[in-house]
PDB file of N, CA and C in Angstrom:
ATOM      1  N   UNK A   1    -142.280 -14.329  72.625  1.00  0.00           N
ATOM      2  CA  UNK A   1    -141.805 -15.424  73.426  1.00  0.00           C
ATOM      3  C   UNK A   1    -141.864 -15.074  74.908  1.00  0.00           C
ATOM      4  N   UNK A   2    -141.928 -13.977  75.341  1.00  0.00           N
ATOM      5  CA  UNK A   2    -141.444 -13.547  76.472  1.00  0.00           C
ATOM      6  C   UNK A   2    -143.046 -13.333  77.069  1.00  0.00           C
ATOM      7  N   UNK A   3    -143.120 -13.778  78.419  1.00  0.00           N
ATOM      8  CA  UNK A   3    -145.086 -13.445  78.972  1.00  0.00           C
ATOM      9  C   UNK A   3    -144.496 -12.419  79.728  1.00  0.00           C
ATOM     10  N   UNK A   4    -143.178 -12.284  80.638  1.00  0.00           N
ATOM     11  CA  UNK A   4    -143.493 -11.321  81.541  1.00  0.00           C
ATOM     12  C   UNK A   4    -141.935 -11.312  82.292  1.00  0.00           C
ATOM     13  N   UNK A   5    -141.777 -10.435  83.501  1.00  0.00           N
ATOM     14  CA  UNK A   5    -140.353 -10.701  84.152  1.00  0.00           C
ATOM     15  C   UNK A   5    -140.270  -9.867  85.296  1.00  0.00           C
ATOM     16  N   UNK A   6    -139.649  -9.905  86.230  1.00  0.00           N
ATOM     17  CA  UNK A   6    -139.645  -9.814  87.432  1.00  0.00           C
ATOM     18  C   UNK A   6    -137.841  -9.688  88.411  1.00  0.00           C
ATOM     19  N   UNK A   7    -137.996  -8.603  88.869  1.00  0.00           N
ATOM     20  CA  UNK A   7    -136.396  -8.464  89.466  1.00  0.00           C
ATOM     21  C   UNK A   7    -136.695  -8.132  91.260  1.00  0.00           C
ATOM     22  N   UNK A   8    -136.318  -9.206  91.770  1.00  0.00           N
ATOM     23  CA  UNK A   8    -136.416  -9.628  93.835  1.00  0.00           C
ATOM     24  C   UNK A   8    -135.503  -9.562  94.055  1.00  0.00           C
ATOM     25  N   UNK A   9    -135.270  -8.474  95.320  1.00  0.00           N
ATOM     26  CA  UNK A   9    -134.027  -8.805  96.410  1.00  0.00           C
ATOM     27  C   UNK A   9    -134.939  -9.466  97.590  1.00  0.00           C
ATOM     28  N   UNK A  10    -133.997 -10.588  97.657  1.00  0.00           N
ATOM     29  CA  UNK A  10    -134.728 -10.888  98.884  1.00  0.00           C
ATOM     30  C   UNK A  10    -133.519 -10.334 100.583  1.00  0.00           C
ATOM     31  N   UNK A  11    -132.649  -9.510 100.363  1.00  0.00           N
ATOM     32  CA  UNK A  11    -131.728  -8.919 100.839  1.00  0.00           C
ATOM     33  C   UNK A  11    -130.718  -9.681 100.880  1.00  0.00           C
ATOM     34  N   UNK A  12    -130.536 -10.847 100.504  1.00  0.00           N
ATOM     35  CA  UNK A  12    -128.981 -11.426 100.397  1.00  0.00           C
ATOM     36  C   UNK A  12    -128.803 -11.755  98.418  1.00  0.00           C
ATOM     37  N   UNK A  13    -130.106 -11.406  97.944  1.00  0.00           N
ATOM     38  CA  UNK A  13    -129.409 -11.590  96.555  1.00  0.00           C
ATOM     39  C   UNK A  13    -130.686 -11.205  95.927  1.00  0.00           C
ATOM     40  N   UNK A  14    -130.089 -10.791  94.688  1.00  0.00           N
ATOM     41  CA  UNK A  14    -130.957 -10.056  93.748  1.00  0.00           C
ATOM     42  C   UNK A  14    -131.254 -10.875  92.430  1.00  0.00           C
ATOM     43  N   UNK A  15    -132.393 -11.101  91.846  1.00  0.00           N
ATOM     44  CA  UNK A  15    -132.454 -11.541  90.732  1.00  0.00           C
ATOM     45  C   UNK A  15    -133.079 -10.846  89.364  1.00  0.00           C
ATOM     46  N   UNK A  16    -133.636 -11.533  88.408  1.00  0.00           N
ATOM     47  CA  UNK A  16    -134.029 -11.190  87.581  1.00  0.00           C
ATOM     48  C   UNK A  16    -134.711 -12.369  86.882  1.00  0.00           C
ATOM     49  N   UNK A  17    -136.181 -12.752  86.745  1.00  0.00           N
ATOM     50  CA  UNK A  17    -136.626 -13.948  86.393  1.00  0.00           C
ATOM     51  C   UNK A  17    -137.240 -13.111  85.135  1.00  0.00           C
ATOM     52  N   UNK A  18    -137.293 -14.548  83.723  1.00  0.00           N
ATOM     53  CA  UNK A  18    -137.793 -13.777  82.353  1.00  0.00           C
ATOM     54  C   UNK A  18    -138.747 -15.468  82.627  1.00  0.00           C
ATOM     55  N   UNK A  19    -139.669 -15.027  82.157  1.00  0.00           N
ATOM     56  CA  UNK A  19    -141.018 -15.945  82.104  1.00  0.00           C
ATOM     57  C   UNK A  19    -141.630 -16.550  80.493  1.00  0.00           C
ATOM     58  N   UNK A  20    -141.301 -17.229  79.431  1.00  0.00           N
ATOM     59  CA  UNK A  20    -141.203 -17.680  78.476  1.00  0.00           C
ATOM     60  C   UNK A  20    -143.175 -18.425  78.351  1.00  0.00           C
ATOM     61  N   UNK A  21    -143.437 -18.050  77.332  1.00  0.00           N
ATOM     62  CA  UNK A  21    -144.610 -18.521  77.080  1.00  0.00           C
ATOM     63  C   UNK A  21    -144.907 -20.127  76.873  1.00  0.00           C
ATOM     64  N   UNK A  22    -143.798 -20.794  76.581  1.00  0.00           N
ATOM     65  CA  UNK A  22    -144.064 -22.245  76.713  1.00  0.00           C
ATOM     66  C   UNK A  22    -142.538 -22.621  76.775  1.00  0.00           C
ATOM     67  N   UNK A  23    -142.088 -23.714  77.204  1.00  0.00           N
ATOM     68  CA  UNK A  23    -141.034 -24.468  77.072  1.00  0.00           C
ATOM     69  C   UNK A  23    -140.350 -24.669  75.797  1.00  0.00           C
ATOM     70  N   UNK A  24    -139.051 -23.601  76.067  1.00  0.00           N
ATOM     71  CA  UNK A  24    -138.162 -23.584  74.903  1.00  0.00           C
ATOM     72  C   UNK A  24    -136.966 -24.274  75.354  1.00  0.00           C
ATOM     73  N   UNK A  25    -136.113 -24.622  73.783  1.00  0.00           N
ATOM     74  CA  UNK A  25    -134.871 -25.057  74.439  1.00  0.00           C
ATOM     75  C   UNK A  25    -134.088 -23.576  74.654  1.00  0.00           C
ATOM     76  N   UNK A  26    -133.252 -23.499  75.303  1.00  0.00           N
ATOM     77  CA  UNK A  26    -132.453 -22.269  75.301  1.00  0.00           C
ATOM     78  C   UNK A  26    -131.207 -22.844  75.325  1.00  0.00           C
ATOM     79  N   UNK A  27    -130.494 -22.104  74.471  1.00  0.00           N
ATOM     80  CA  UNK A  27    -128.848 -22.249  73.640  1.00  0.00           C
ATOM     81  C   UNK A  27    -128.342 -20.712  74.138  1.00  0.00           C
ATOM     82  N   UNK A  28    -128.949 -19.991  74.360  1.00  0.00           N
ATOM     83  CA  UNK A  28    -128.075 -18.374  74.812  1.00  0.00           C
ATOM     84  C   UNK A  28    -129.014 -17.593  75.896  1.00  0.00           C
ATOM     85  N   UNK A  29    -127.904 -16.851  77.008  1.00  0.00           N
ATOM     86  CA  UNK A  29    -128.608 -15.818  77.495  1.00  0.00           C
ATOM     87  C   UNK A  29    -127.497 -14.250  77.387  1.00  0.00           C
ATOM     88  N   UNK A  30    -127.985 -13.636  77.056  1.00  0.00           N
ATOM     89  CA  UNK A  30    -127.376 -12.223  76.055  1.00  0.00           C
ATOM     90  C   UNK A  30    -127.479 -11.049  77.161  1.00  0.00           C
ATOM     91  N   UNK A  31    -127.054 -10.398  78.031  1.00  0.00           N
ATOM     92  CA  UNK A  31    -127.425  -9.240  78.479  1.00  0.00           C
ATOM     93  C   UNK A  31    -126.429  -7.928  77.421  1.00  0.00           C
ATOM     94  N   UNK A  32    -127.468  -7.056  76.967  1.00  0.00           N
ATOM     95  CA  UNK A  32    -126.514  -6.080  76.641  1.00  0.00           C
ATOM     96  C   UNK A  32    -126.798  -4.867  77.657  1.00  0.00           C
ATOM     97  N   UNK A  33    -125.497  -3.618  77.045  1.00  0.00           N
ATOM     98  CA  UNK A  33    -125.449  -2.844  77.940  1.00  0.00           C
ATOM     99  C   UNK A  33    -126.237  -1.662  76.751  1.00  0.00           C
ATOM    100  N   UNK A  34    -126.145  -0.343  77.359  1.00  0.00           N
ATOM    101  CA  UNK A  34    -126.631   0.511  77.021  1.00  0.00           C
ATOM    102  C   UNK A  34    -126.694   1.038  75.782  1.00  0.00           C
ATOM    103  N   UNK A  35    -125.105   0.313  75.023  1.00  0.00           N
ATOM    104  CA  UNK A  35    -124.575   0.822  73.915  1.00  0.00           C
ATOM    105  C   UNK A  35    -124.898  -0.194  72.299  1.00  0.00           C
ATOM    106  N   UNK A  36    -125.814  -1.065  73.087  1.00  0.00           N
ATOM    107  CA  UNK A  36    -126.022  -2.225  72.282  1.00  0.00           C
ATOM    108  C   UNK A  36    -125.451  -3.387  72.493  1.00  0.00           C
ATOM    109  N   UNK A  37    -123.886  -3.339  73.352  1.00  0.00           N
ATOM    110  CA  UNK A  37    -122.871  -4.098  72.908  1.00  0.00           C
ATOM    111  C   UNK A  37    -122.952  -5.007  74.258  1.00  0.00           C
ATOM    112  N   UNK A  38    -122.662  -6.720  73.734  1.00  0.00           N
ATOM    113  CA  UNK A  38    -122.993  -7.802  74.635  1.00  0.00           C
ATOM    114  C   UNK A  38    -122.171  -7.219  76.098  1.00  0.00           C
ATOM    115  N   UNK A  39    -122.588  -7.931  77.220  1.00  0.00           N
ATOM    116  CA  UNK A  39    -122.180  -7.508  78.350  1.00  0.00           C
ATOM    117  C   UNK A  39    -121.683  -8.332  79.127  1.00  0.00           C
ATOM    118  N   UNK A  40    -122.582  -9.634  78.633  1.00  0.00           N
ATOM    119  CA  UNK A  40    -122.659 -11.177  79.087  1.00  0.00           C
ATOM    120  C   UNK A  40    -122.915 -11.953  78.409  1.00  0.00           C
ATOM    121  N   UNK A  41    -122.618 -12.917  77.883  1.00  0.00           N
ATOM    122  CA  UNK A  41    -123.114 -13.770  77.189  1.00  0.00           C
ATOM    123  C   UNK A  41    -123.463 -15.349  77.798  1.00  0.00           C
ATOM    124  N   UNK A  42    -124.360 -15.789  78.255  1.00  0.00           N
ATOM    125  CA  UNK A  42    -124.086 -17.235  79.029  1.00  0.00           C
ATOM    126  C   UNK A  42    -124.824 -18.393  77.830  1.00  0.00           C
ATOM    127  N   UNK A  43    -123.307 -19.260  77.406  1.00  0.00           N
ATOM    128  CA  UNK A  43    -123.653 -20.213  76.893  1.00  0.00           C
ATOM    129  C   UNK A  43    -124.605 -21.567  77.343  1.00  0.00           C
ATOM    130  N   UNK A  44    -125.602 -22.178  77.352  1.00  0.00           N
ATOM    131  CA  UNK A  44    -126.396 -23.800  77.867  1.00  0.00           C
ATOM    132  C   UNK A  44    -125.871 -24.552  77.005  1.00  0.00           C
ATOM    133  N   UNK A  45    -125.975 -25.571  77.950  1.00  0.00           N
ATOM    134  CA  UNK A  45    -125.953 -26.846  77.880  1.00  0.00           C
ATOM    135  C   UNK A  45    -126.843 -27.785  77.957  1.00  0.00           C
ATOM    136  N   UNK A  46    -127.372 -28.944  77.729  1.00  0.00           N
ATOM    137  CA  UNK A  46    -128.381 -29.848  78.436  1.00  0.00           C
ATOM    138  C   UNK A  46    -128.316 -29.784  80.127  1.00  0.00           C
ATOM    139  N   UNK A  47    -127.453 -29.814  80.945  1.00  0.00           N
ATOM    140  CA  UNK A  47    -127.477 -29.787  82.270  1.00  0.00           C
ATOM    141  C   UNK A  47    -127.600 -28.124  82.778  1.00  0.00           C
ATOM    142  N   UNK A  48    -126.878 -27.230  82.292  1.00  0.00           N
ATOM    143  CA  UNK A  48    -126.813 -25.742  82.742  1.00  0.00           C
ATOM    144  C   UNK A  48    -126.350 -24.636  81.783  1.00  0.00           C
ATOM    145  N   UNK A  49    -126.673 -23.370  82.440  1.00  0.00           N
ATOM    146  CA  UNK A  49    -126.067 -21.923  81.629  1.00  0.00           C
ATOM    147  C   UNK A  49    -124.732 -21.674  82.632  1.00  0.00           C
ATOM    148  N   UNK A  50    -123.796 -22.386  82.750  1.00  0.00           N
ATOM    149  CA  UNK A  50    -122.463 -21.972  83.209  1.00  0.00           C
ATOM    150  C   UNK A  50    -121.885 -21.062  82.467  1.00  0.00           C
ATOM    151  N   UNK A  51    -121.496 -21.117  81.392  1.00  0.00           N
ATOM    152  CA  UNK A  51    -120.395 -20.783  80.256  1.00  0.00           C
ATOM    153  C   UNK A  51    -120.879 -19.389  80.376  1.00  0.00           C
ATOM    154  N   UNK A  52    -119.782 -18.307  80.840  1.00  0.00           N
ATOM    155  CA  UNK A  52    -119.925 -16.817  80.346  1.00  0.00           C
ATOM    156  C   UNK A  52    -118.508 -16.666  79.930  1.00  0.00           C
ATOM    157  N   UNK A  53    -118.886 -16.043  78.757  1.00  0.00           N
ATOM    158  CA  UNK A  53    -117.871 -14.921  77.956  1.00  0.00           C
ATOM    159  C   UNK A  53    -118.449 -13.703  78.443  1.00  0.00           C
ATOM    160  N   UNK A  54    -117.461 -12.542  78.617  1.00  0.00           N
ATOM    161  CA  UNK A  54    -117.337 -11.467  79.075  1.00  0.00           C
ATOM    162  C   UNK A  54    -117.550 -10.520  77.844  1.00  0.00           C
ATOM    163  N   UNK A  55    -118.627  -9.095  77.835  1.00  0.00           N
ATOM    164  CA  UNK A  55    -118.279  -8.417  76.367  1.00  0.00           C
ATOM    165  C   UNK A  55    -117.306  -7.308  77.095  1.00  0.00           C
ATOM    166  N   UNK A  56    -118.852  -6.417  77.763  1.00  0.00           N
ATOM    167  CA  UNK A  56    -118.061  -5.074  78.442  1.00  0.00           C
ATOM    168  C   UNK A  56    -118.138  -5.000  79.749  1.00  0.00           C
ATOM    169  N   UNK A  57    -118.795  -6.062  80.129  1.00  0.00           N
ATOM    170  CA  UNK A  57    -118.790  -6.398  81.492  1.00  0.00           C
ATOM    171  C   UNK A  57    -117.653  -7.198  82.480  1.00  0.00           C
ATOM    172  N   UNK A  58    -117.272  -7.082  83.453  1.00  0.00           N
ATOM    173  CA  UNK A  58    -116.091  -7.308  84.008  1.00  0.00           C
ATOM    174  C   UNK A  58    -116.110  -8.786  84.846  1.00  0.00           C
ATOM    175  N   UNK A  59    -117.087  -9.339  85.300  1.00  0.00           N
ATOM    176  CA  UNK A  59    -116.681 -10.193  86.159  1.00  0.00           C
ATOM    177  C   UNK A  59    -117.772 -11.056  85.838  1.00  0.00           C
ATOM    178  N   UNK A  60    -117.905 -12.358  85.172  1.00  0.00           N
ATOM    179  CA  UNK A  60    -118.706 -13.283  85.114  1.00  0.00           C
ATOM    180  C   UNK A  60    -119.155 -13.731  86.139  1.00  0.00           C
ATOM    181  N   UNK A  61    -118.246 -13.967  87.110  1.00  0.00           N
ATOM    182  CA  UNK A  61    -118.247 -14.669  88.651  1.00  0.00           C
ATOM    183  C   UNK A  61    -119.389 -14.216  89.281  1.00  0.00           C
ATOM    184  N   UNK A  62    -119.852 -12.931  88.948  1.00  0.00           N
ATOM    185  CA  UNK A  62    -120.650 -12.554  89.710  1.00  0.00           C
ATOM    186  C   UNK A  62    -122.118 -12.901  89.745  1.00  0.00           C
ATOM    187  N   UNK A  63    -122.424 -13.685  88.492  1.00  0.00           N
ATOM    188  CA  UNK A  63    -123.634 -13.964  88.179  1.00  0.00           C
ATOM    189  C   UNK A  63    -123.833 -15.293  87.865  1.00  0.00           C
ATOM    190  N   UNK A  64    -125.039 -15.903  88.427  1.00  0.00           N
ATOM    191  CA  UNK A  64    -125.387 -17.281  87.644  1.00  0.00           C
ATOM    192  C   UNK A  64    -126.810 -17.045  86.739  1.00  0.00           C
ATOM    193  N   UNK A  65    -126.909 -17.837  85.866  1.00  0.00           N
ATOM    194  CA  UNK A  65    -128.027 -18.346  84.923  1.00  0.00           C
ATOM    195  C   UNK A  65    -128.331 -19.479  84.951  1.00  0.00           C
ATOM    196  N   UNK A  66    -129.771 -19.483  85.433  1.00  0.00           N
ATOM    197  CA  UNK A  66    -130.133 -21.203  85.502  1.00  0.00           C
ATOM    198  C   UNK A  66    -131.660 -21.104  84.473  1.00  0.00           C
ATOM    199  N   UNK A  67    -131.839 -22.123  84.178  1.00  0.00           N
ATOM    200  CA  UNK A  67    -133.247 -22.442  83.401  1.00  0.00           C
ATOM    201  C   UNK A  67    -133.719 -23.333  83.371  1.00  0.00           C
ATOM    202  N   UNK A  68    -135.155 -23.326  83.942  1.00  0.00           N
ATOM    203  CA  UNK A  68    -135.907 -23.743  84.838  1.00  0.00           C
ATOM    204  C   UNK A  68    -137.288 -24.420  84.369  1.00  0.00           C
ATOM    205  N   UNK A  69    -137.907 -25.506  83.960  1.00  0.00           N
ATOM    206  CA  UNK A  69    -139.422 -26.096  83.845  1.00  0.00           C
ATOM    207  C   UNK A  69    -140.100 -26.091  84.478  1.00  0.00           C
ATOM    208  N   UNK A  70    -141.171 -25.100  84.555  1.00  0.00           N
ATOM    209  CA  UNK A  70    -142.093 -25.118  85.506  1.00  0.00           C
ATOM    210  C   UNK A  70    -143.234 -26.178  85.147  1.00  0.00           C
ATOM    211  N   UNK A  71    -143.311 -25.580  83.686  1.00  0.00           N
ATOM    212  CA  UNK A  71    -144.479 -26.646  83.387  1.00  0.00           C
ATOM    213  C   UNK A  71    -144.304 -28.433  82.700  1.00  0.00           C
ATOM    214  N   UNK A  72    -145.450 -28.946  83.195  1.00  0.00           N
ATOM    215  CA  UNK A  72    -144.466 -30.713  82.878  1.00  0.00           C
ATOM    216  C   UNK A  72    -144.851 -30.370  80.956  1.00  0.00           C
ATOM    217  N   UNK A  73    -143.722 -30.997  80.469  1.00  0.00           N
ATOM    218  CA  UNK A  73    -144.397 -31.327  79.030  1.00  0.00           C
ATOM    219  C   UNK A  73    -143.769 -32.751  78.776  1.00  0.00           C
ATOM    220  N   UNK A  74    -143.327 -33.528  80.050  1.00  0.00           N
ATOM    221  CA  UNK A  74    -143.263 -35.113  79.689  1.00  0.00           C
ATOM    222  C   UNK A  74    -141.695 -35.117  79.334  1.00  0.00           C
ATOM    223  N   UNK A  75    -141.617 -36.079  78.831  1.00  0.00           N
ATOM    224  CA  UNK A  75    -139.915 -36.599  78.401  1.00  0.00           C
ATOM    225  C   UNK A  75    -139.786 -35.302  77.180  1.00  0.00           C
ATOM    226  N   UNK A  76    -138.500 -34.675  76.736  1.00  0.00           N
ATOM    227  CA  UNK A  76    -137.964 -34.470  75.746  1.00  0.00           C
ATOM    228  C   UNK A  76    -136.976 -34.592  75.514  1.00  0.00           C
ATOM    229  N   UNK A  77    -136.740 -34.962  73.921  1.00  0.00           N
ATOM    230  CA  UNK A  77    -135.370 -35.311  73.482  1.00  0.00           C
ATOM    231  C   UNK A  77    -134.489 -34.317  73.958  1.00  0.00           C
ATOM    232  N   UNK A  78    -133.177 -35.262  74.215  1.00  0.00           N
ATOM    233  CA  UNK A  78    -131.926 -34.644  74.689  1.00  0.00           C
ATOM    234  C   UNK A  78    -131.568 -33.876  73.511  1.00  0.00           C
ATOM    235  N   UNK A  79    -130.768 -32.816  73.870  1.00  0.00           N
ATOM    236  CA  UNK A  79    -130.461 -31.766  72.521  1.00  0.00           C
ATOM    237  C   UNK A  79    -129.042 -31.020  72.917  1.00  0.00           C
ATOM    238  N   UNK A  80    -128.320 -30.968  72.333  1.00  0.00           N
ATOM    239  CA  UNK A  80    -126.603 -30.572  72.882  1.00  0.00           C
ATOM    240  C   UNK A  80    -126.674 -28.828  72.615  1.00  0.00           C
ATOM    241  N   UNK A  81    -125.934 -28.590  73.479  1.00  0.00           N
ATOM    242  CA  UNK A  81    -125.916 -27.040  73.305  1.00  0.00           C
ATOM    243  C   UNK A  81    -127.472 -26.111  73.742  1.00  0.00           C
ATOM    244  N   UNK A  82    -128.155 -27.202  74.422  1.00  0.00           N
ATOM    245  CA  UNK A  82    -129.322 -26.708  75.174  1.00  0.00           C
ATOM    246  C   UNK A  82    -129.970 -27.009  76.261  1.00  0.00           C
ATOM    247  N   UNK A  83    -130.354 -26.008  77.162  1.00  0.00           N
ATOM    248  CA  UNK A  83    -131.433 -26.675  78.308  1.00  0.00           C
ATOM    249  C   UNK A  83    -133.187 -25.545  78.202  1.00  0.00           C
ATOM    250  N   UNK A  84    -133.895 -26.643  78.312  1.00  0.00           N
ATOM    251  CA  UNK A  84    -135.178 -26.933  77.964  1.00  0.00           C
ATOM    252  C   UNK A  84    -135.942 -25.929  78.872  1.00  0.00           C
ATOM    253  N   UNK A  85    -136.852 -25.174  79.443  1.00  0.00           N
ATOM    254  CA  UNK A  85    -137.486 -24.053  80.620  1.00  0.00           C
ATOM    255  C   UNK A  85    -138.117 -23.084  79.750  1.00  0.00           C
ATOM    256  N   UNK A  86    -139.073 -23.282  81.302  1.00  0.00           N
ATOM    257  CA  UNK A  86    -140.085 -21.980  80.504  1.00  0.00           C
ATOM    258  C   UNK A  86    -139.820 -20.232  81.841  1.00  0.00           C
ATOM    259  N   UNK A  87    -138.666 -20.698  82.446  1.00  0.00           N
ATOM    260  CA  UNK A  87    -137.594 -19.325  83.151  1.00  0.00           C
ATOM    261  C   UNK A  87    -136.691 -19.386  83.076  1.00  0.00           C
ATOM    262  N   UNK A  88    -135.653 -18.245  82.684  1.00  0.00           N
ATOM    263  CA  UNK A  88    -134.736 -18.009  82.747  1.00  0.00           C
ATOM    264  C   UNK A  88    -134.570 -16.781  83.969  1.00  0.00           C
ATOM    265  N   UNK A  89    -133.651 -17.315  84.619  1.00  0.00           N
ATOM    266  CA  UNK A  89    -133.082 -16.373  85.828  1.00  0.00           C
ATOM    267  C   UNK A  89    -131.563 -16.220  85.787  1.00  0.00           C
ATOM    268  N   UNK A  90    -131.702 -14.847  85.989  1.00  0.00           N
ATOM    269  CA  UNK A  90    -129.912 -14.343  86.545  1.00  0.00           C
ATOM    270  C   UNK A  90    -130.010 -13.958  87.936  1.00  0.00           C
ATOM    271  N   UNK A  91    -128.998 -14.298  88.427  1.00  0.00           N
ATOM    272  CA  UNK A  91    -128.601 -14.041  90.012  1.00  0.00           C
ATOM    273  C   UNK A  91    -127.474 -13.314  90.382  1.00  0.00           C
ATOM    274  N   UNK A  92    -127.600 -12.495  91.281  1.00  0.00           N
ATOM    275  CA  UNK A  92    -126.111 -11.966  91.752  1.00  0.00           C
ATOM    276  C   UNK A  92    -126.357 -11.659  92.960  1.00  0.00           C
ATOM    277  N   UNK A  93    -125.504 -11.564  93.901  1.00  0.00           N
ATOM    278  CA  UNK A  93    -125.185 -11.479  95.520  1.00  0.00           C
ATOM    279  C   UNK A  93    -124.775  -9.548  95.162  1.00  0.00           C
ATOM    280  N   UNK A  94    -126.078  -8.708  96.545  1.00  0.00           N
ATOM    281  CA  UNK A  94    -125.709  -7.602  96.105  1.00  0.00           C
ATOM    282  C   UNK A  94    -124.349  -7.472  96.848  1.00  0.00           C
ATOM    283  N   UNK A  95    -123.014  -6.077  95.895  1.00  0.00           N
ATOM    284  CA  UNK A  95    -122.578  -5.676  96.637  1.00  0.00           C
ATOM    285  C   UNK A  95    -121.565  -4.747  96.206  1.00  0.00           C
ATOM    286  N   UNK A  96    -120.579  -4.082  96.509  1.00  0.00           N
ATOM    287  CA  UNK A  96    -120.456  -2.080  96.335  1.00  0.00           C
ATOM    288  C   UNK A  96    -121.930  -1.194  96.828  1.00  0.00           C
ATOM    289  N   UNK A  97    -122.302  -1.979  97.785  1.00  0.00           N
ATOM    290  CA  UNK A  97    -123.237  -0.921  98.021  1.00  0.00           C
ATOM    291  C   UNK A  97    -124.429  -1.065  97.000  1.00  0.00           C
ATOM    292  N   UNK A  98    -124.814  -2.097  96.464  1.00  0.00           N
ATOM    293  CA  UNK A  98    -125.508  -1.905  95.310  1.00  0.00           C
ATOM    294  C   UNK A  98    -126.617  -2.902  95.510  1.00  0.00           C
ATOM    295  N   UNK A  99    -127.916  -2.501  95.501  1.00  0.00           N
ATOM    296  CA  UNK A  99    -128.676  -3.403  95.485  1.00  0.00           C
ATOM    297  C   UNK A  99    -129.890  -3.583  94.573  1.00  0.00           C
ATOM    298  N   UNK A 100    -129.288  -3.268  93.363  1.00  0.00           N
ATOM    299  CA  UNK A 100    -130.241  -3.656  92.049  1.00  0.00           C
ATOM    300  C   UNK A 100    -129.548  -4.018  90.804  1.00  0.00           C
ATOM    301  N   UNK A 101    -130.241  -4.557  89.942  1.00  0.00           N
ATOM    302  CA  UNK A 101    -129.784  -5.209  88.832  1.00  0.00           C
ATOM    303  C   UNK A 101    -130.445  -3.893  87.646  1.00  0.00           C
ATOM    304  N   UNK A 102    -129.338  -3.418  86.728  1.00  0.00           N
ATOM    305  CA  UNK A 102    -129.396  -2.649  85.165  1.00  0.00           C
ATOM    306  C   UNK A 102    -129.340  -3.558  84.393  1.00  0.00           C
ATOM    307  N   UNK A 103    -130.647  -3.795  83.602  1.00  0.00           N
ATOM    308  CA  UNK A 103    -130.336  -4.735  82.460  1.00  0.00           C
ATOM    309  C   UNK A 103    -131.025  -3.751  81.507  1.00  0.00           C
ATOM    310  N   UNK A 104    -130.176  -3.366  80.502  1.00  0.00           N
ATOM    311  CA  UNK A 104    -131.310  -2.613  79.211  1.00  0.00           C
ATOM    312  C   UNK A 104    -131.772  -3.623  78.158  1.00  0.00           C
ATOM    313  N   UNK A 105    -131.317  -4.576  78.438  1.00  0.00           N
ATOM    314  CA  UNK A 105    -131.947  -5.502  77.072  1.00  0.00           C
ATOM    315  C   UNK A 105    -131.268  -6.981  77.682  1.00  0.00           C
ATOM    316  N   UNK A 106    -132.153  -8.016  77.718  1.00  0.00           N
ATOM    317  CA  UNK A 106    -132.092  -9.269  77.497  1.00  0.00           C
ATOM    318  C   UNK A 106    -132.432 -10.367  76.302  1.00  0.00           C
ATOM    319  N   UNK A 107    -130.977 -11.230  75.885  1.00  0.00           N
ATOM    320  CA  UNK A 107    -132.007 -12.183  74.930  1.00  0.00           C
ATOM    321  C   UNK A 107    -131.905 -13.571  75.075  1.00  0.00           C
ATOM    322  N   UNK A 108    -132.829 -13.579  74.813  1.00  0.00           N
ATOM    323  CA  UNK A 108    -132.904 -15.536  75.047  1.00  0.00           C
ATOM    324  C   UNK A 108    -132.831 -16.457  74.145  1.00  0.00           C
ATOM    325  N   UNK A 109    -131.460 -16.565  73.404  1.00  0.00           N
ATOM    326  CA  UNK A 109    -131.490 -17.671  71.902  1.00  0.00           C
ATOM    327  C   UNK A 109    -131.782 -19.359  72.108  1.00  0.00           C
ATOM    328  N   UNK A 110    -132.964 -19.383  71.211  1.00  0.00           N
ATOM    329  CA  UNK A 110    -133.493 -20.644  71.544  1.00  0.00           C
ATOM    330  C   UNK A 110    -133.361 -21.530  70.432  1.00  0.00           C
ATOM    331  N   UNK A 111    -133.295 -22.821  70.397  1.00  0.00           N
ATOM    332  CA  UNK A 111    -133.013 -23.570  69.351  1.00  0.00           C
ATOM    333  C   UNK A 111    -134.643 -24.524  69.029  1.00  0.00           C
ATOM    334  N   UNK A 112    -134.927 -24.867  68.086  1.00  0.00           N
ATOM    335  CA  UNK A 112    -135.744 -26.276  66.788  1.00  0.00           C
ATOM    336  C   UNK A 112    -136.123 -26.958  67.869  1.00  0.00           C
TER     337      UNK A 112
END
């Protein structure tokens, strides 16, 4: 599912773009940490990936998830508990001095 991915500071914020081979719906974005164990979890919606539950990671606030259509594929049915993109991006504003993103594993649960 995955073509490729890419992590930019452009010096006020850091990302992480995942590049999807065609337009999926996406229902989950999963970061785990080192140990296997979820870190983040960001629930979608038809409009957005707002919804984070916390695993071992401390501050949801710090990150957004958006997902994104680059390519047209025309009208598609509305679908609950999903938004439709062929990117998924996480964002965070660097800061402790920190200006990169650790992700050991990303997943992207997609729905029918």
């Amino acid at each position: 599912m995955m073509v490729g991915s890419r992590t930019i500071s452009d010096g006020s914020s850091l990302w992480l773009k995942v590049y999807l081979s065609q337009v999926h719906c996406v229902k989950q974005v999963i970061w785990y940490w080192s140990d296997g164990e979820p870190f983040y979890t960001w629930t979608c919606t038809e409009n957005d990936c707002d919804t984070c539950v916390k695993g071992a990671g401390t501050n949801c606030g710090m990150y957004t998830v958006t997902v994104d259509r680059g390519q047209s594929t025309g009208d598609l049915p509305s679908k609950p508990g999903c938004k439709y993109g062929d990117t998924v991006k996480v964002q965070t504003t660097p800061s402790f001095g920190f200006d990169i993103l650790w992700w050991y594993e990303i997943a992207i649960g997609k729905g029918m």
